[in-house]
N, C-alpha and C. Protein backbone atom coordinates (compact mmCIF):
# COMPACT_ATOMS: atom_id res chain seq x y z
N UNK A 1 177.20 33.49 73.34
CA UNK A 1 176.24 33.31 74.42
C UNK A 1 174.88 33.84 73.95
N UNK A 2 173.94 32.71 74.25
CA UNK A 2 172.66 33.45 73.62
C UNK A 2 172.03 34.07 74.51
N UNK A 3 171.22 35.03 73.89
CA UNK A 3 170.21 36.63 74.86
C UNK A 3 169.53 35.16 76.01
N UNK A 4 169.00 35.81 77.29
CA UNK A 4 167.87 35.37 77.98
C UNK A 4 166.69 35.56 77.17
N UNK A 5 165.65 34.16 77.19
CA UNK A 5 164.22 34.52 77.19
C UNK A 5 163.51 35.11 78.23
N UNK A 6 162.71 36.20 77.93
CA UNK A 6 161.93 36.49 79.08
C UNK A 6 160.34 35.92 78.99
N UNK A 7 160.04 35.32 80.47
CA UNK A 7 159.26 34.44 80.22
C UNK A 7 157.79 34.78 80.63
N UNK A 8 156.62 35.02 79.73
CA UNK A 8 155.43 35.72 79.94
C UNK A 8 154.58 34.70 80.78
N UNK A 9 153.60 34.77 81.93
CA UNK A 9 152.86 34.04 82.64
C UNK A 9 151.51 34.64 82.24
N UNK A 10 150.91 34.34 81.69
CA UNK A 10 149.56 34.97 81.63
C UNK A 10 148.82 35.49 82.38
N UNK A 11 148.73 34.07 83.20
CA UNK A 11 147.62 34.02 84.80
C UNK A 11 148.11 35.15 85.25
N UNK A 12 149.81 35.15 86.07
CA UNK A 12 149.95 35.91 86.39
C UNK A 12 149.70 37.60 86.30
N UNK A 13 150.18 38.08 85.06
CA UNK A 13 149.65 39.14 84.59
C UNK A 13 148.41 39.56 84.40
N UNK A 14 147.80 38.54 84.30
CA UNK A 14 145.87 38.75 84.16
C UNK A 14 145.34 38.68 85.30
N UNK A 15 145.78 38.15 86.47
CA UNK A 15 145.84 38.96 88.03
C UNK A 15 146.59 40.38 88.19
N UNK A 16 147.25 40.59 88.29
CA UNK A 16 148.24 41.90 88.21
C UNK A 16 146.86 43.27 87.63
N UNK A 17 146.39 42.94 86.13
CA UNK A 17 145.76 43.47 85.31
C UNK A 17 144.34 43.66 86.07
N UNK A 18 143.87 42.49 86.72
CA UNK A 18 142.78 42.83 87.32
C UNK A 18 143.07 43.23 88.44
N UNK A 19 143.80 43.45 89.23
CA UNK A 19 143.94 44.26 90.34
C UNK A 19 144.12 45.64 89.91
N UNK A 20 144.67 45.98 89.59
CA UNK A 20 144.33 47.12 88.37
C UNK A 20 143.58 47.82 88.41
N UNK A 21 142.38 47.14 87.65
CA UNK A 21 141.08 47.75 87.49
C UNK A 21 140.28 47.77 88.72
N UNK A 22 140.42 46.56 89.36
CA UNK A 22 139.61 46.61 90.76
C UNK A 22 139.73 47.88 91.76
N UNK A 23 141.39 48.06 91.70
CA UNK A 23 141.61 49.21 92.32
C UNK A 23 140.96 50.47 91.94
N UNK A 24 141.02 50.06 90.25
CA UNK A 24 140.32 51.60 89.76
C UNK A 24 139.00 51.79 90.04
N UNK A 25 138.83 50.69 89.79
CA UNK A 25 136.91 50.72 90.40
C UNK A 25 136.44 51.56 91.49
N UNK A 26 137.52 50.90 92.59
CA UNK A 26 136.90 51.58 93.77
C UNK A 26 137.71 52.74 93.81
N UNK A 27 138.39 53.45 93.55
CA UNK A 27 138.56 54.42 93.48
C UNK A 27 137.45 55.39 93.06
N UNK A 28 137.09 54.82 92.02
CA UNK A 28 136.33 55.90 90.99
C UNK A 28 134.57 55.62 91.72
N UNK A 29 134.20 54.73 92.90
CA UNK A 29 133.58 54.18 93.16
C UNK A 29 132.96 55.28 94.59
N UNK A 30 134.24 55.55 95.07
CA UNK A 30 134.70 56.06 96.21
C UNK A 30 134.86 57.34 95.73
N UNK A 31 135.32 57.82 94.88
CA UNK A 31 135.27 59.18 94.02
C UNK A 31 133.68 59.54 94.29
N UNK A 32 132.94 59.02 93.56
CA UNK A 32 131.11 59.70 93.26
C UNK A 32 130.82 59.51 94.90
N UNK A 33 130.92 58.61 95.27
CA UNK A 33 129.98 58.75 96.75
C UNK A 33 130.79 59.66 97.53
N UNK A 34 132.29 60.04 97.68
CA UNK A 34 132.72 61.29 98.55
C UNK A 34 132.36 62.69 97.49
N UNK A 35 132.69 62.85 96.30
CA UNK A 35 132.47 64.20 95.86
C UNK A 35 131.24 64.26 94.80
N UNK A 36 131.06 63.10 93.61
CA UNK A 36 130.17 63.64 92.79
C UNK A 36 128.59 63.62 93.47
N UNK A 37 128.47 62.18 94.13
CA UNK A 37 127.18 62.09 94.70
C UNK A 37 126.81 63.53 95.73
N UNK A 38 127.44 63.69 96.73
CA UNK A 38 126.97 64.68 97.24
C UNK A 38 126.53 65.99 96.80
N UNK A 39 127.41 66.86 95.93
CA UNK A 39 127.00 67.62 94.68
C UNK A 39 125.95 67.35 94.27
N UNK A 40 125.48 66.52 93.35
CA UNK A 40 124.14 65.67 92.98
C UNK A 40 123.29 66.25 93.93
N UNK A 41 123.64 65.33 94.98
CA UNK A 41 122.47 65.58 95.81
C UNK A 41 122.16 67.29 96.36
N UNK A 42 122.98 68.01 96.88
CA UNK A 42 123.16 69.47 96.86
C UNK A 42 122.17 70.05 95.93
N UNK A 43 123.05 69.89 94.36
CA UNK A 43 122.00 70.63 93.23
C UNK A 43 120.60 70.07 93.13
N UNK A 44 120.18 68.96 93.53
CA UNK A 44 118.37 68.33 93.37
C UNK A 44 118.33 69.10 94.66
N UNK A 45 118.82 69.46 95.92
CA UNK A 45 118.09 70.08 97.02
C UNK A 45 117.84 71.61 96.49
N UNK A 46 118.82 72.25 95.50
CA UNK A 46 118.75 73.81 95.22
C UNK A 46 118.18 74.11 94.27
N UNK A 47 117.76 72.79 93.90
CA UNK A 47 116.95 72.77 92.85
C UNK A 47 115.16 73.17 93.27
N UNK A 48 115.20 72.19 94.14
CA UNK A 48 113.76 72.11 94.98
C UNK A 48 113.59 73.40 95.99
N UNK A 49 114.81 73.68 96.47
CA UNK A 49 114.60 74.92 97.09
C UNK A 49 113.95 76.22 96.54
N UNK A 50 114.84 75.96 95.06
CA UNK A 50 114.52 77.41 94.32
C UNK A 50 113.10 77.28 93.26
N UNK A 51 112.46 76.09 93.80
CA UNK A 51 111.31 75.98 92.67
C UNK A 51 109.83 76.81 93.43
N UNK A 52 109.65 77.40 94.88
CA UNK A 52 109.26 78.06 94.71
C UNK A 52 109.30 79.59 94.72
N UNK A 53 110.59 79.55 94.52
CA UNK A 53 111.28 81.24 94.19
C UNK A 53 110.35 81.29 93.05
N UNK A 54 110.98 80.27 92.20
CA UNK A 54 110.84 80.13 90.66
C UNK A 54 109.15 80.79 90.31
N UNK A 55 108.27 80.17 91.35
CA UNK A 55 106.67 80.34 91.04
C UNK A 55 106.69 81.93 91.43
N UNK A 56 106.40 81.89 92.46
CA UNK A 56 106.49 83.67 92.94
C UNK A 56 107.27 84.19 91.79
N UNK A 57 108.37 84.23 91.24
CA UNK A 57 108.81 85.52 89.87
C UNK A 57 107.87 85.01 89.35
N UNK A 58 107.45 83.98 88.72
CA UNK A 58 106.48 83.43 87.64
C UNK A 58 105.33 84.59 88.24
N UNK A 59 104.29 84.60 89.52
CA UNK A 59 103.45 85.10 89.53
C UNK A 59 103.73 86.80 89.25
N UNK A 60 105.03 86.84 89.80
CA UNK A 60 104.95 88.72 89.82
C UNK A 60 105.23 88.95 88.43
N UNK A 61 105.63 88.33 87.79
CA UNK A 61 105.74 88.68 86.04
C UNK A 61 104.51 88.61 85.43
N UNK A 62 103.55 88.17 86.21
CA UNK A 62 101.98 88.14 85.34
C UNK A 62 102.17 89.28 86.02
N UNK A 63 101.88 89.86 87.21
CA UNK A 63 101.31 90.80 87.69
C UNK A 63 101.98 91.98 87.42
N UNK A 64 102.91 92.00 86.93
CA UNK A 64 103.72 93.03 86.02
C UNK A 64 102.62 93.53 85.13
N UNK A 65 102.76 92.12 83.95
CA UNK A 65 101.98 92.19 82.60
C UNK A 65 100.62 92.71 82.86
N UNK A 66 99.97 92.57 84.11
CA UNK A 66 98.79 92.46 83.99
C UNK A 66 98.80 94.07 84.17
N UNK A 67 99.42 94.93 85.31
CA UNK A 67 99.61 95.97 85.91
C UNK A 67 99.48 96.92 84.52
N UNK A 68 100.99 96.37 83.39
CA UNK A 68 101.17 97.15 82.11
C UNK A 68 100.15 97.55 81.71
N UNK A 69 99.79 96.16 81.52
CA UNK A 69 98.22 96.01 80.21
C UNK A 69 97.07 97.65 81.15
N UNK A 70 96.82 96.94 82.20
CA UNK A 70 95.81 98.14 83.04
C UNK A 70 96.17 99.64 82.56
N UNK A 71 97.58 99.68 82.65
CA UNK A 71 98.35 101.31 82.83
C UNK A 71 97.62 101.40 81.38
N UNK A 72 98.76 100.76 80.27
CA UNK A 72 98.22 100.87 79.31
C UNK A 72 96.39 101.52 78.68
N UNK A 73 95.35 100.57 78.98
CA UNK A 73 94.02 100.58 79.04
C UNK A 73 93.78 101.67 79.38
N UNK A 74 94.24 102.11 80.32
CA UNK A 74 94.13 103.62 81.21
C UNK A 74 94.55 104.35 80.79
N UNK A 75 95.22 104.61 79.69
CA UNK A 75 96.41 105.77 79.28
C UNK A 75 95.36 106.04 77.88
N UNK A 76 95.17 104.72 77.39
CA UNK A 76 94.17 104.70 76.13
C UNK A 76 92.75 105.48 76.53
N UNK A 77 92.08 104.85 77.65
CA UNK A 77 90.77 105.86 78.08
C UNK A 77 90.66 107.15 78.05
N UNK A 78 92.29 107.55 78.71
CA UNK A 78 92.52 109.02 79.09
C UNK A 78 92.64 109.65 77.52
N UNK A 79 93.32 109.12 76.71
CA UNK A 79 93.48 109.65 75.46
C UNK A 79 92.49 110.05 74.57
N UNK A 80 91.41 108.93 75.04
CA UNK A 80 89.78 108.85 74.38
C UNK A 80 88.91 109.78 74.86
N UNK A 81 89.49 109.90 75.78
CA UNK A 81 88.14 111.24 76.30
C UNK A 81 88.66 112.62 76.53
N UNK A 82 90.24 112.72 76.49
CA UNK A 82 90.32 114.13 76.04
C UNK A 82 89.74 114.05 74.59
N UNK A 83 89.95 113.50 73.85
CA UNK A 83 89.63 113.52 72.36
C UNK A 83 88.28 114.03 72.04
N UNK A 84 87.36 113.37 72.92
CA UNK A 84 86.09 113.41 72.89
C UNK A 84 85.45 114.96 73.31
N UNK A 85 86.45 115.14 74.34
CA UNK A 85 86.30 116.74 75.18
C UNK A 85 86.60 117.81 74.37
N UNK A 86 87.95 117.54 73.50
CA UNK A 86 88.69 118.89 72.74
C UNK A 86 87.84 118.46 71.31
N UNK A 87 87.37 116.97 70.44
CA UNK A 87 87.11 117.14 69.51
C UNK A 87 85.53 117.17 69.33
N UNK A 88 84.97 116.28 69.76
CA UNK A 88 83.53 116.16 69.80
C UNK A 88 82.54 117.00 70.61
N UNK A 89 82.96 117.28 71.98
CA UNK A 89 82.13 118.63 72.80
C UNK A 89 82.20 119.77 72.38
N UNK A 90 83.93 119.76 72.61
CA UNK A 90 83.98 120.99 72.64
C UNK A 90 83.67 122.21 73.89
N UNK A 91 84.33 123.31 73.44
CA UNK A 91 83.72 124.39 74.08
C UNK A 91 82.55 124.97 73.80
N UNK A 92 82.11 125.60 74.51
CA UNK A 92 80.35 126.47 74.21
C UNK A 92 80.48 126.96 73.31
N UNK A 93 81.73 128.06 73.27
CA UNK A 93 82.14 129.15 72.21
C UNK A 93 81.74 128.60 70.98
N UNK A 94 82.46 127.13 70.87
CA UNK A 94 83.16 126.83 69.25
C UNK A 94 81.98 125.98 68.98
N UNK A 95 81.46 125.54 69.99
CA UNK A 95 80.26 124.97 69.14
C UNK A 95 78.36 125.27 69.69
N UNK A 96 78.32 126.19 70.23
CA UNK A 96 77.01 126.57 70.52
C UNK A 96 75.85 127.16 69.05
N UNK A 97 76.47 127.50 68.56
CA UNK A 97 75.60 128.09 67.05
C UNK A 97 75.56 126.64 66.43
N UNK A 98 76.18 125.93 66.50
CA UNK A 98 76.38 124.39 65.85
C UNK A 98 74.71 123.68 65.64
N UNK A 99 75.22 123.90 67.97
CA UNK A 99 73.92 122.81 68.20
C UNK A 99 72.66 123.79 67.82
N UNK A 100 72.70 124.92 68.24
CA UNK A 100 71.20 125.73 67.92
C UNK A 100 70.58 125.35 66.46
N UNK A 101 71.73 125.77 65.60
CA UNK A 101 71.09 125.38 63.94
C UNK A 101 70.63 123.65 63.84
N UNK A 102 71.43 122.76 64.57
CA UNK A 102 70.83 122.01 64.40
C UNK A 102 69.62 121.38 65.10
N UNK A 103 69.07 122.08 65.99
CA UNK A 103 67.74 122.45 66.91
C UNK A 103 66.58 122.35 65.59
N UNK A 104 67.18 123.93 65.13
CA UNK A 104 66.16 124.49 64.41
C UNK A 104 66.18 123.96 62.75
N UNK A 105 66.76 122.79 62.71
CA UNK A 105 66.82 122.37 61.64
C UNK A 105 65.91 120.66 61.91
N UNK A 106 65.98 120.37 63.02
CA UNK A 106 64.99 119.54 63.10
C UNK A 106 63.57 119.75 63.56
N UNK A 107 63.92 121.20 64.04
CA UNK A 107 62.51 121.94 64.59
C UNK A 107 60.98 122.25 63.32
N UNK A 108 61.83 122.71 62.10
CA UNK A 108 61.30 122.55 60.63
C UNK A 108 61.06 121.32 60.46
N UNK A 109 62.03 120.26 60.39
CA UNK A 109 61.54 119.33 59.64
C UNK A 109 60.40 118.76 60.09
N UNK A 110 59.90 118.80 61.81
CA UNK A 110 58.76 118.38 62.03
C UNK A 110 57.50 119.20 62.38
N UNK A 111 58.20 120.48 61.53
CA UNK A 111 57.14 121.33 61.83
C UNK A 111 56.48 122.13 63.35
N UNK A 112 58.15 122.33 63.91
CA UNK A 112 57.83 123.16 65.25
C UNK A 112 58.18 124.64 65.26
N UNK A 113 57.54 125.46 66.13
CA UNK A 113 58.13 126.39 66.00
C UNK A 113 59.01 126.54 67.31
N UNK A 114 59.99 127.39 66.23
CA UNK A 114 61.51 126.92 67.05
C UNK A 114 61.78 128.24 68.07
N UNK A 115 60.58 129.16 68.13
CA UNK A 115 60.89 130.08 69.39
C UNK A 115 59.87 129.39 70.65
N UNK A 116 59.40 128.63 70.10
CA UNK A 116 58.63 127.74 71.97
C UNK A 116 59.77 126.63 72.09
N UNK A 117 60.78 126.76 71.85
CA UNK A 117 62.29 125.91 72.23
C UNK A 117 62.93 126.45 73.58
N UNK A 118 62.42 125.52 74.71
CA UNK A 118 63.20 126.78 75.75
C UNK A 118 64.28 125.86 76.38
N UNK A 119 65.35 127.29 76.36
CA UNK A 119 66.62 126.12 76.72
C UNK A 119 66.90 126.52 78.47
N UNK A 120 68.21 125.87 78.96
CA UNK A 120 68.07 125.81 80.06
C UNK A 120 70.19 125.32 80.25
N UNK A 121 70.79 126.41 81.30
CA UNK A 121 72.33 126.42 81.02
C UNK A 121 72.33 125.65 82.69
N UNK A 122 73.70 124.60 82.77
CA UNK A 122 73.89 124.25 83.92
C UNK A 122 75.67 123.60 84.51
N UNK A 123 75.67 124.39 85.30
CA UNK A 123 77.41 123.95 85.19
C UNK A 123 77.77 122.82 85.73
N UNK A 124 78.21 122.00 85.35
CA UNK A 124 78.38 120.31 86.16
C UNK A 124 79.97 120.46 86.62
N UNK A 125 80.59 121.09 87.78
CA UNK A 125 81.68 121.37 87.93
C UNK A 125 82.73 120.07 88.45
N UNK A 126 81.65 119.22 89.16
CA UNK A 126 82.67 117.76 89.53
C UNK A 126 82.86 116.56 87.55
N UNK A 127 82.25 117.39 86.94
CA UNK A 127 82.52 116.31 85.42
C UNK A 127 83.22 117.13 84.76
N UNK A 128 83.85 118.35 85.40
CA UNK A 128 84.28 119.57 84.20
C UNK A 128 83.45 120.06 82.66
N UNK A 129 82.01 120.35 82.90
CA UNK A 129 81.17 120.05 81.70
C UNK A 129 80.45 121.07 81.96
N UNK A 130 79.72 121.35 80.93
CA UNK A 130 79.17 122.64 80.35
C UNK A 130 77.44 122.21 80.30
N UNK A 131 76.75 121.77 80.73
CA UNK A 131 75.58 121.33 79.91
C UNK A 131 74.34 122.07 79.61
N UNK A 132 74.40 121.58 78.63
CA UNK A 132 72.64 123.02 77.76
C UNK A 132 71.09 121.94 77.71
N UNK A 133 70.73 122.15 77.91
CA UNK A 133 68.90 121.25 78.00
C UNK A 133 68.47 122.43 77.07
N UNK A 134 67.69 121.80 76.14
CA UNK A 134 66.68 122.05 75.01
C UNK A 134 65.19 121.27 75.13
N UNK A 135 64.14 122.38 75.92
CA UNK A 135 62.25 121.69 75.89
C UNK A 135 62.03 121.92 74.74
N UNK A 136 61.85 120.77 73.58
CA UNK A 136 61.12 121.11 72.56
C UNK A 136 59.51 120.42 72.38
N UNK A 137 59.09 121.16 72.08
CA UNK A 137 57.50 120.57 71.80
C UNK A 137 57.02 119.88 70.76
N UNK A 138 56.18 119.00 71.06
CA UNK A 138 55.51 117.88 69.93
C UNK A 138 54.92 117.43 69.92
N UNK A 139 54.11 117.72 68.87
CA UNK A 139 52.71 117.73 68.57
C UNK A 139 52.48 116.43 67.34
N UNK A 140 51.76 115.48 67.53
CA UNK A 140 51.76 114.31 66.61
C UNK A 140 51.66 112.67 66.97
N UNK A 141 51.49 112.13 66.22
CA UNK A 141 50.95 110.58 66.55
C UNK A 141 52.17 109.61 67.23
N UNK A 142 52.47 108.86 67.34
CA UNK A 142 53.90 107.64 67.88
C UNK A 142 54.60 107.74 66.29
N UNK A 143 53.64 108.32 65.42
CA UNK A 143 54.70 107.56 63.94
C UNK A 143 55.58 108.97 64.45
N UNK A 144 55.18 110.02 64.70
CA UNK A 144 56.08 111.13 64.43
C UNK A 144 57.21 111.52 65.04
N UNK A 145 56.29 111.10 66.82
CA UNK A 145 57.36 110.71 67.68
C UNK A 145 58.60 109.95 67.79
N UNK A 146 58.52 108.65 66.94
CA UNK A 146 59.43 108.07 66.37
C UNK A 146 60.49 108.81 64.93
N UNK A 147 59.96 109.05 64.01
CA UNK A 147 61.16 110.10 63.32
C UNK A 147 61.64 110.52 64.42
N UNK A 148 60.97 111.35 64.88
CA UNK A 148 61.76 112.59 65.56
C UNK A 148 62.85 112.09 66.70
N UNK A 149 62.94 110.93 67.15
CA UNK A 149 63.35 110.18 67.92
C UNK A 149 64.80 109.60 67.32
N UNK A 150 64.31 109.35 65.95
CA UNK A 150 65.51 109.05 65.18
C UNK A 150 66.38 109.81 64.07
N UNK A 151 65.19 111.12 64.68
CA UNK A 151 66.25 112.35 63.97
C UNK A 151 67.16 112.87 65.20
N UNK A 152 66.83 113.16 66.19
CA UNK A 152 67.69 113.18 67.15
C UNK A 152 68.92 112.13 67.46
N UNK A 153 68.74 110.95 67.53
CA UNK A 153 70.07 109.81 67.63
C UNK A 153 70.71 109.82 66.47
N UNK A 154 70.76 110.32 65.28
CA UNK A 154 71.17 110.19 64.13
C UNK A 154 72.17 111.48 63.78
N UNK A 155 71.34 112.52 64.63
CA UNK A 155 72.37 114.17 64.67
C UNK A 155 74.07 113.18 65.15
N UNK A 156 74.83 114.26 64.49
CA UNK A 156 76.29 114.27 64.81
C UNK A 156 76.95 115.53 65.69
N UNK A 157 75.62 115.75 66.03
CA UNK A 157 76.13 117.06 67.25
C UNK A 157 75.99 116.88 68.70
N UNK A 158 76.38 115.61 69.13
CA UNK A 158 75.92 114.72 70.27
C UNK A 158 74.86 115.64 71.18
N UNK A 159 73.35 115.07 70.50
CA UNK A 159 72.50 115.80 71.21
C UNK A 159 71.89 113.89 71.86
N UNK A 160 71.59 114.40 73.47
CA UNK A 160 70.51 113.21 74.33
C UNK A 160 69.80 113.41 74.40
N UNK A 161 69.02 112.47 74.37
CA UNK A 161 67.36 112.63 74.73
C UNK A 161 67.09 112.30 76.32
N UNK A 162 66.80 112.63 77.34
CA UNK A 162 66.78 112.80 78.73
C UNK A 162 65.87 112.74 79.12
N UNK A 163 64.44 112.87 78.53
CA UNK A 163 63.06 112.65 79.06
C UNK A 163 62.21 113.25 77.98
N UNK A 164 61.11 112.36 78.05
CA UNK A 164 59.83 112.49 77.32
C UNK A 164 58.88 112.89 78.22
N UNK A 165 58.19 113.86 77.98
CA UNK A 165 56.77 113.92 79.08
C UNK A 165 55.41 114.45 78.58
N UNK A 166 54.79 113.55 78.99
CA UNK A 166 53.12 114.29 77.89
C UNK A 166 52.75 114.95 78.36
N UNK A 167 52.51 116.56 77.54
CA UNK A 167 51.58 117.28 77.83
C UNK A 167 50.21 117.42 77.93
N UNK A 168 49.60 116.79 77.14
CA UNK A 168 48.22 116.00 76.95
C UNK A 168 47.70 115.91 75.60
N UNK A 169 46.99 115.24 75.60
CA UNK A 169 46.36 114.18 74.15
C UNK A 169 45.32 114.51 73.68
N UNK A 170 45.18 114.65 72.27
CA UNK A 170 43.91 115.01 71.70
C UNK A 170 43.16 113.32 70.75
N UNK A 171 42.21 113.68 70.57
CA UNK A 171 41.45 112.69 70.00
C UNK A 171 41.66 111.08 69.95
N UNK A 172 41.78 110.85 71.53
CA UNK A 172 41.35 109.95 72.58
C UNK A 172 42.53 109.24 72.20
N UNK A 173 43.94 109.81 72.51
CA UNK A 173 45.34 109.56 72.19
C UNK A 173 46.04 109.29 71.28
N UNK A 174 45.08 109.33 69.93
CA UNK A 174 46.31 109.27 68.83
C UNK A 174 46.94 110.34 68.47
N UNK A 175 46.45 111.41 68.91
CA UNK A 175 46.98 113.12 68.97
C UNK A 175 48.02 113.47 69.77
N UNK A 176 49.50 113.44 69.92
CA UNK A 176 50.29 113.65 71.33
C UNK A 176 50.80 115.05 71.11
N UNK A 177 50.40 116.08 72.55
CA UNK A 177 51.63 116.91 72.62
C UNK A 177 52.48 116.38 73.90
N UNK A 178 53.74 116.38 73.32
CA UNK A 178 55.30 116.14 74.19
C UNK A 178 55.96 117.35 74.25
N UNK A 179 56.86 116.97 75.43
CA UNK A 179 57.74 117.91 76.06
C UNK A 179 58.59 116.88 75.98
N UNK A 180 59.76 116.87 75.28
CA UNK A 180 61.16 116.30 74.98
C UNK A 180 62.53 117.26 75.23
N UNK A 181 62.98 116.50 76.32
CA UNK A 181 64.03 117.68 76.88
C UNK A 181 65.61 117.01 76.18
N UNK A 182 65.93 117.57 75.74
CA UNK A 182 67.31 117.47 74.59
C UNK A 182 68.17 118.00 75.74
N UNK A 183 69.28 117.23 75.65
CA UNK A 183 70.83 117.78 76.09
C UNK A 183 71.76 117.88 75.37
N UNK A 184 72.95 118.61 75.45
CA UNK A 184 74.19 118.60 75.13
C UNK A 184 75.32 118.87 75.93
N UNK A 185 76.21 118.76 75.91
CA UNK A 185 77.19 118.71 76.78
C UNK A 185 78.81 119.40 76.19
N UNK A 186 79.29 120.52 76.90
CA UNK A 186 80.26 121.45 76.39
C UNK A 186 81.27 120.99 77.43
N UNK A 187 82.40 120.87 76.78
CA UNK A 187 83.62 120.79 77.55
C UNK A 187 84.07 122.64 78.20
N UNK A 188 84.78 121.90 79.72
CA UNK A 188 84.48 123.13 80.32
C UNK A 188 85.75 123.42 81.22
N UNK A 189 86.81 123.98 80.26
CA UNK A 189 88.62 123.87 80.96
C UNK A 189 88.76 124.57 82.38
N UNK A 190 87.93 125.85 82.18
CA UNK A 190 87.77 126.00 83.86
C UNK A 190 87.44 125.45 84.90
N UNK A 191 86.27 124.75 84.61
CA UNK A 191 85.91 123.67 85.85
C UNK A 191 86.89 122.48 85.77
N UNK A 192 87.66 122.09 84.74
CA UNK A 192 88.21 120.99 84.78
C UNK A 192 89.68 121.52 85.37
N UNK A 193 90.12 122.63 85.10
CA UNK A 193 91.38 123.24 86.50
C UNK A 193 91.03 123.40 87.16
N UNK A 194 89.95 124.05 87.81
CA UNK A 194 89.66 123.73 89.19
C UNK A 194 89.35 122.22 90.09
N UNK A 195 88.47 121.75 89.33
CA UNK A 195 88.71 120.34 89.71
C UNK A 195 90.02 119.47 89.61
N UNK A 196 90.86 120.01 88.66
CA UNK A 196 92.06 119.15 89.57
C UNK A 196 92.99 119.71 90.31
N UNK A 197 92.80 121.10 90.59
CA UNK A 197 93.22 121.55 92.12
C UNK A 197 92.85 121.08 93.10
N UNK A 198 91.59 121.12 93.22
CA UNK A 198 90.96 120.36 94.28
C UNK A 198 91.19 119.20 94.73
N UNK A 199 91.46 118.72 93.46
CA UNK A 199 91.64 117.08 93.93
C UNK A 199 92.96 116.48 94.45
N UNK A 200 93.94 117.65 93.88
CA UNK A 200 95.51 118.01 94.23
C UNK A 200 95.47 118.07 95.69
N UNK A 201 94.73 119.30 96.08
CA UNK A 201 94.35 119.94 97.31
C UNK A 201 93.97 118.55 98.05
N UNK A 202 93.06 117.94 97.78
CA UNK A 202 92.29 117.18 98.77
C UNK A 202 93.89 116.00 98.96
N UNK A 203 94.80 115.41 97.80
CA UNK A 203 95.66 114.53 98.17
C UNK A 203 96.88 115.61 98.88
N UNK A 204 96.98 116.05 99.42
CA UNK A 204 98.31 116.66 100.13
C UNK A 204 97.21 116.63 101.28
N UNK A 205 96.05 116.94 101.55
CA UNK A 205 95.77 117.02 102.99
C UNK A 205 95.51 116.23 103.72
């Protein structure tokens, strides 16, 4: 007895086959619009929601940086002018014979005499500072006035020049006597503890 043929229909099966897929279609069709689409749409809404979270951190992170940078700047100033206070002023003590010699070392070179030098002491207690005024006298034309002008800005003993004032003029003004009042400035730790008691004092009250 011979085996059965089994008998293949194409059509048939190539319907069968596309029902199949059709089904899968909409399945997978019906899949995104019940779960993936909505998701989708969810994350573009939390997306848009959180974009201006996103700006605000953006701005407070400048204003961080910017805050740093300031502190920073400020920490550097503070550093610069103690420096200036403990290395360059100084106290009276450590540097008062300093500035005198160098008074009387420009007092020679232009030919003054250095006992009509009259000085003058003043306590600046809101700058924590020490300050000394030096009247020196001068006698001579604009050329001399000028050295002397640039012998003073040129000292390394931070001396200012604060005022010029004529005493009066000989031979119909090319002759000048001046009164040139010189400063210096002494760092001054007592006034500068007291001033920041005070200022302690004044924030608690």
């Amino acid at each position: 007895m011979s085996p059965r043929k089994l008998r293949f229909d194409v059509r048939q099966m190539g319907r069968q086959i596309l029902t199949v897929y059709l089904v899968l279609l909409i399945a997978n069709v019906l899949g995104y619009a019940l779960l993936v689409r909505p998701k989708a749409r969810s994350l573009s809404e939390l997306r848009a929601e959180s974009e201006p979270t996103r700006e605000r951190l953006k701005r407070r992170e400048e204003e961080v940086k910017g805050r740093e940078a300031f502190l920073a700047g400020l920490d550097l100033a503070k550093r610069e002018m103690e420096r200036l206070r403990t290395e360059v002023l100084s106290t009276r003590d450590r540097r008062m014979i300093e500035v005198q010699l160098e008074v009387a070392r420009i007092a020679r070179e232009f030919g003054i005499n250095y006992k009509q030098v009259r000085y003058d002491n003043k306590k600046l207690p809101d700058e924590g500072l020490d300050a000394m005024t030096m009247v020196v006298p001068l006698e001579g034309g604009y050329a001399n006035l000028r050295k002397f002008l640039q012998a003073v800005e040129s000292s390394n003993k931070f001396l200012v020049i604060e005022q010029v004032a004529l005493a009066q003029g000989h031979e119909g003004g090319a002759i000048l006597q001046l009164n040139i009042a010189l400063a210096t400035y002494f760092d001054d730790p007592e006034a500068r503890a007291s001033l920041g008691y005070r200022r302690h004092a004044a924030k608690k009250a």
